[in-house]
N, C-alpha and C. Protein backbone atom coordinates (compact mmCIF):
# COMPACT_ATOMS: atom_id res chain seq x y z
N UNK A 1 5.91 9.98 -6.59
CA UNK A 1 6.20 8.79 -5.84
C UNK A 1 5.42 8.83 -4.52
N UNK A 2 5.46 7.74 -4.15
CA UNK A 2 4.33 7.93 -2.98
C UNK A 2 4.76 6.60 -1.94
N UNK A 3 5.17 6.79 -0.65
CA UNK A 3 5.68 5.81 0.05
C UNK A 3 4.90 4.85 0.57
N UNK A 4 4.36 3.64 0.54
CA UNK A 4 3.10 3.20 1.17
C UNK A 4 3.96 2.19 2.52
N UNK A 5 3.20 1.95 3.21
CA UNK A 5 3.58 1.35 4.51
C UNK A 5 2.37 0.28 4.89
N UNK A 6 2.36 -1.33 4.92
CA UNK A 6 1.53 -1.85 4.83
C UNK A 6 1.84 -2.45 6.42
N UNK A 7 0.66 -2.66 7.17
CA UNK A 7 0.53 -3.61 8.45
C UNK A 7 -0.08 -4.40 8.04
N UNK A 8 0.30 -5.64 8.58
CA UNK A 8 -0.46 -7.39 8.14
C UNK A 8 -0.37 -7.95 9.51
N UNK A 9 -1.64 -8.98 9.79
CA UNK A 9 -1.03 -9.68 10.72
C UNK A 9 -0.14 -10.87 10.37
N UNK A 10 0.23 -10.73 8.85
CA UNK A 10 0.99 -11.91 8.56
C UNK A 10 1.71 -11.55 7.17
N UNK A 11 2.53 -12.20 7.35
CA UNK A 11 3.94 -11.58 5.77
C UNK A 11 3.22 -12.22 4.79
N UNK A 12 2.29 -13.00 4.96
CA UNK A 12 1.45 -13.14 3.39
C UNK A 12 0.68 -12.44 2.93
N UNK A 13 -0.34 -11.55 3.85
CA UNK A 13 -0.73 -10.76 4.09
C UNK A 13 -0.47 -9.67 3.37
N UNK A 14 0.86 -9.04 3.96
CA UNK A 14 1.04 -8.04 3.49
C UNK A 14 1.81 -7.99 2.09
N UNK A 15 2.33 -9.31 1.34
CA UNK A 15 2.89 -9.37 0.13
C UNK A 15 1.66 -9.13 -0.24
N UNK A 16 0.58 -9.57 -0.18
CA UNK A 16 -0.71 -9.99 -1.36
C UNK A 16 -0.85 -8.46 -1.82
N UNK A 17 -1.27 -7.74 -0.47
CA UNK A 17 -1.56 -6.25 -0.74
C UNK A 17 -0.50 -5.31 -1.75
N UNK A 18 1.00 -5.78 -0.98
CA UNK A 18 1.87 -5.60 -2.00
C UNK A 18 1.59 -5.44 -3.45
N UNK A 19 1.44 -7.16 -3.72
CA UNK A 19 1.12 -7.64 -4.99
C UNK A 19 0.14 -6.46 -6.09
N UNK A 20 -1.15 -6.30 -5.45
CA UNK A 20 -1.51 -5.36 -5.51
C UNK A 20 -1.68 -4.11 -6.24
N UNK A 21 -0.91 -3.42 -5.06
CA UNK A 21 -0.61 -2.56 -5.17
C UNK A 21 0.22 -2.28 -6.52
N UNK A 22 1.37 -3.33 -6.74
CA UNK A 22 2.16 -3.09 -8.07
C UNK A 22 1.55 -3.84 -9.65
N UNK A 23 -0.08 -4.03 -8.97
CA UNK A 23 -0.72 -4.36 -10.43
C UNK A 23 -1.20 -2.88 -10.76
N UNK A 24 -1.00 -2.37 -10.21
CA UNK A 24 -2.01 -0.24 -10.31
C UNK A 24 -0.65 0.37 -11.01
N UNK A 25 0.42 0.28 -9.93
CA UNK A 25 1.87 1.01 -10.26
C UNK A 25 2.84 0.34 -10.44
N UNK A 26 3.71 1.13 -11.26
CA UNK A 26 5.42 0.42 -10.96
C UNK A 26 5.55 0.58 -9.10
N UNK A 27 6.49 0.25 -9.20
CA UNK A 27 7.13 0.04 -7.89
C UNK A 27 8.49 -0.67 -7.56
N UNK A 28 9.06 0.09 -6.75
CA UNK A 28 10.61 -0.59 -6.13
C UNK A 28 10.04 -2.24 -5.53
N UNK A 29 11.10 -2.28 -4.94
CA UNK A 29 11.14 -3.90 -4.35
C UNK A 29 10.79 -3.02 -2.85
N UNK A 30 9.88 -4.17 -2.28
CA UNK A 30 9.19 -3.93 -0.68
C UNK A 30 10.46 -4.70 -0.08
N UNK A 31 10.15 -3.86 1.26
CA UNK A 31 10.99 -4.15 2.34
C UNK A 31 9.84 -4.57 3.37
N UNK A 32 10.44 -5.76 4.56
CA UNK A 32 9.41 -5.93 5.49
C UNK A 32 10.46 -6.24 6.81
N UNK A 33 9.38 -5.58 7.60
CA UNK A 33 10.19 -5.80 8.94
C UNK A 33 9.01 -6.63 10.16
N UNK A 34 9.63 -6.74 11.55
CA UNK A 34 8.63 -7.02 11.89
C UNK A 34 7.70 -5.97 12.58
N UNK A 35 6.52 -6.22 12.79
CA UNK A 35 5.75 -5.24 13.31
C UNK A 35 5.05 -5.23 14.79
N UNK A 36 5.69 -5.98 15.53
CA UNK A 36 5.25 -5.90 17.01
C UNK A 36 5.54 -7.40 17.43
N UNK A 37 5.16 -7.81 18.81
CA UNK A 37 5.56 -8.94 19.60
C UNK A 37 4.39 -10.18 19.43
N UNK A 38 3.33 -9.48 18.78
CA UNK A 38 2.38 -10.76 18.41
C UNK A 38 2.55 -11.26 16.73
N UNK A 39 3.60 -11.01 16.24
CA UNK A 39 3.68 -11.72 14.98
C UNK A 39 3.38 -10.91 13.60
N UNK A 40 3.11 -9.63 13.74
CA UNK A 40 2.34 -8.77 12.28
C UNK A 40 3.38 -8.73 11.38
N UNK A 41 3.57 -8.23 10.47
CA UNK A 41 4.33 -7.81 9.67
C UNK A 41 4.06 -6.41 9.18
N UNK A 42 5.36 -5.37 8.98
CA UNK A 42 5.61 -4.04 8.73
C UNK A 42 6.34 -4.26 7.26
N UNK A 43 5.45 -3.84 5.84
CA UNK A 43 6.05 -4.12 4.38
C UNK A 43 5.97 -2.23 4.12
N UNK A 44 7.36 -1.88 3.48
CA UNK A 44 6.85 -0.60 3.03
C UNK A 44 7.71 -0.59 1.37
N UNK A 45 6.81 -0.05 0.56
CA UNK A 45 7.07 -0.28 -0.82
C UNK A 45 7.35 1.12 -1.42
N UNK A 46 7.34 1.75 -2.02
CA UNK A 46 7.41 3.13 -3.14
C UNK A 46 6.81 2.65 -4.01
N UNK A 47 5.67 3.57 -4.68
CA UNK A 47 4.97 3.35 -6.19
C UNK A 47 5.16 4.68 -6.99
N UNK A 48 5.19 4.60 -7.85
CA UNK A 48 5.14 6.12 -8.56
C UNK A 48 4.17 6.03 -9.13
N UNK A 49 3.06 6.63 -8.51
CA UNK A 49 1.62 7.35 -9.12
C UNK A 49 1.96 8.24 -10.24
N UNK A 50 2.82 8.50 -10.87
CA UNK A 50 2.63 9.21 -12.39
C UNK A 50 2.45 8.19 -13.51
N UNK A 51 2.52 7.14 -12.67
CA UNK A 51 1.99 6.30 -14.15
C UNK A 51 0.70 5.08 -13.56
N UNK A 52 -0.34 5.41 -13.99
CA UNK A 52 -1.16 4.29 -13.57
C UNK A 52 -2.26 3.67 -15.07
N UNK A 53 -2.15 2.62 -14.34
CA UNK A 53 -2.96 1.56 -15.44
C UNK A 53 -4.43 2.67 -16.16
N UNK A 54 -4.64 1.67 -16.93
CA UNK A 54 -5.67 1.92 -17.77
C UNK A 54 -6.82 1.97 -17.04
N UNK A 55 -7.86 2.81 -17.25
CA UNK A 55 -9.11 3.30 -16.31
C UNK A 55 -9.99 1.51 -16.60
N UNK A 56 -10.04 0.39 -17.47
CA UNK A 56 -10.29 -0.43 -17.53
C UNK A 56 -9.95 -1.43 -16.72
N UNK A 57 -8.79 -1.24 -16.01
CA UNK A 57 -7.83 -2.57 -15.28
C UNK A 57 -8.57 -2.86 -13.57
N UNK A 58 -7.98 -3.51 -12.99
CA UNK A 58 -9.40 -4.88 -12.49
C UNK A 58 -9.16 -3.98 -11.11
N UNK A 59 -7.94 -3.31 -10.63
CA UNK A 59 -8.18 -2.27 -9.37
C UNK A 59 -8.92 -1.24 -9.06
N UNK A 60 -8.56 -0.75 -10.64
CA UNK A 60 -9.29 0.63 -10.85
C UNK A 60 -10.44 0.88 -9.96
N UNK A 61 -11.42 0.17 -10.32
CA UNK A 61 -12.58 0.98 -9.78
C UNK A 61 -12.48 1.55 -8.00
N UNK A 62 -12.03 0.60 -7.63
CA UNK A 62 -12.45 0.95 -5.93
C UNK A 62 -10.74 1.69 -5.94
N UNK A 63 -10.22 2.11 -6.47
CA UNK A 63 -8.86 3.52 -6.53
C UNK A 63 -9.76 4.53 -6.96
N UNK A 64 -10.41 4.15 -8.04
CA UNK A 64 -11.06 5.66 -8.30
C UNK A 64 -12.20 6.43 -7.29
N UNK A 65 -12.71 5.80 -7.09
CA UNK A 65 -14.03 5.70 -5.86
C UNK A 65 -13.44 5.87 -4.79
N UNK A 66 -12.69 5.29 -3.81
CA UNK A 66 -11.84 5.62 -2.62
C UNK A 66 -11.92 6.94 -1.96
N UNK A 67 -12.03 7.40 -1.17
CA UNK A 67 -12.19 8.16 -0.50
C UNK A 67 -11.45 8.02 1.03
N UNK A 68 -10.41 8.89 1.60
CA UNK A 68 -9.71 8.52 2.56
C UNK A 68 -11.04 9.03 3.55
N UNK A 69 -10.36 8.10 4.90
CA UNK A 69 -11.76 8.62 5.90
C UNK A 69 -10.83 9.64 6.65
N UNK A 70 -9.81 9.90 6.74
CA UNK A 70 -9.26 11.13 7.89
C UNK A 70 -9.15 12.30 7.11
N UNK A 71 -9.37 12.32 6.10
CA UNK A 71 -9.72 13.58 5.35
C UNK A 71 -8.86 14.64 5.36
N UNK A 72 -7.25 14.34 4.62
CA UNK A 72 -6.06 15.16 4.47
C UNK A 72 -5.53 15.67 6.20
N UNK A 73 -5.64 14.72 7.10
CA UNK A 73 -5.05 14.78 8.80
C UNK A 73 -4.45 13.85 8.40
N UNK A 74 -3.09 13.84 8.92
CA UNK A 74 -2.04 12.91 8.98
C UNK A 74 -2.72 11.81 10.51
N UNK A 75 -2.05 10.54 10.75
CA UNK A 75 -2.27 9.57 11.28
C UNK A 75 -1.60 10.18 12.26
N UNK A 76 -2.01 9.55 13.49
CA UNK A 76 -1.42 9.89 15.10
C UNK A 76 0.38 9.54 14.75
N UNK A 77 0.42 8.36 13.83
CA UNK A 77 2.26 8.00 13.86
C UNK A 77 2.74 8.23 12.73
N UNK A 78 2.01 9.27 12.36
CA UNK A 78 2.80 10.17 11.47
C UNK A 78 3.26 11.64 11.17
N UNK A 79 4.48 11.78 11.07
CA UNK A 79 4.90 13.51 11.16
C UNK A 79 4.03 14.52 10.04
């Protein structure tokens, strides 16, 4: 399982990515909060990466290719 945490500057925004995201994986139901005083939106979902689509399906490629840029360092707002 894998917790994802989406910033948007807008709750459409961050459903789409949502959306997404649960064409690759299953996934729980997203929660969204707000994300600061100019309007963003804070969506955080659960996917379980033990099951993912077919190496054919329309995300795939740029999941497989991906490459994180902080390179296994956690984010400044994260423990």
């Amino acid at each position: 399982m894998a917790e994802v945490r989406i910033v948007a500057a807008s709750p459409e925004a961050a459903r789409r990515v949502a959306e997404v995201l649960r064409h690759c994986f299953p996934a729980t139901e997203q929660r969204s909060y707000p994300a600061g005083h100019d309007g963003g939106t804070r969506l955080h979902i659960t996917v379980d990466t033990t099951h993912t689509p077919e190496p054919n399906a329309t995300a795939a490629p740029w999941l497989v290719t991906s490459e994180s840029v902080a390179r296994d360092r956690p984010h400044t707002d994260e423990v």
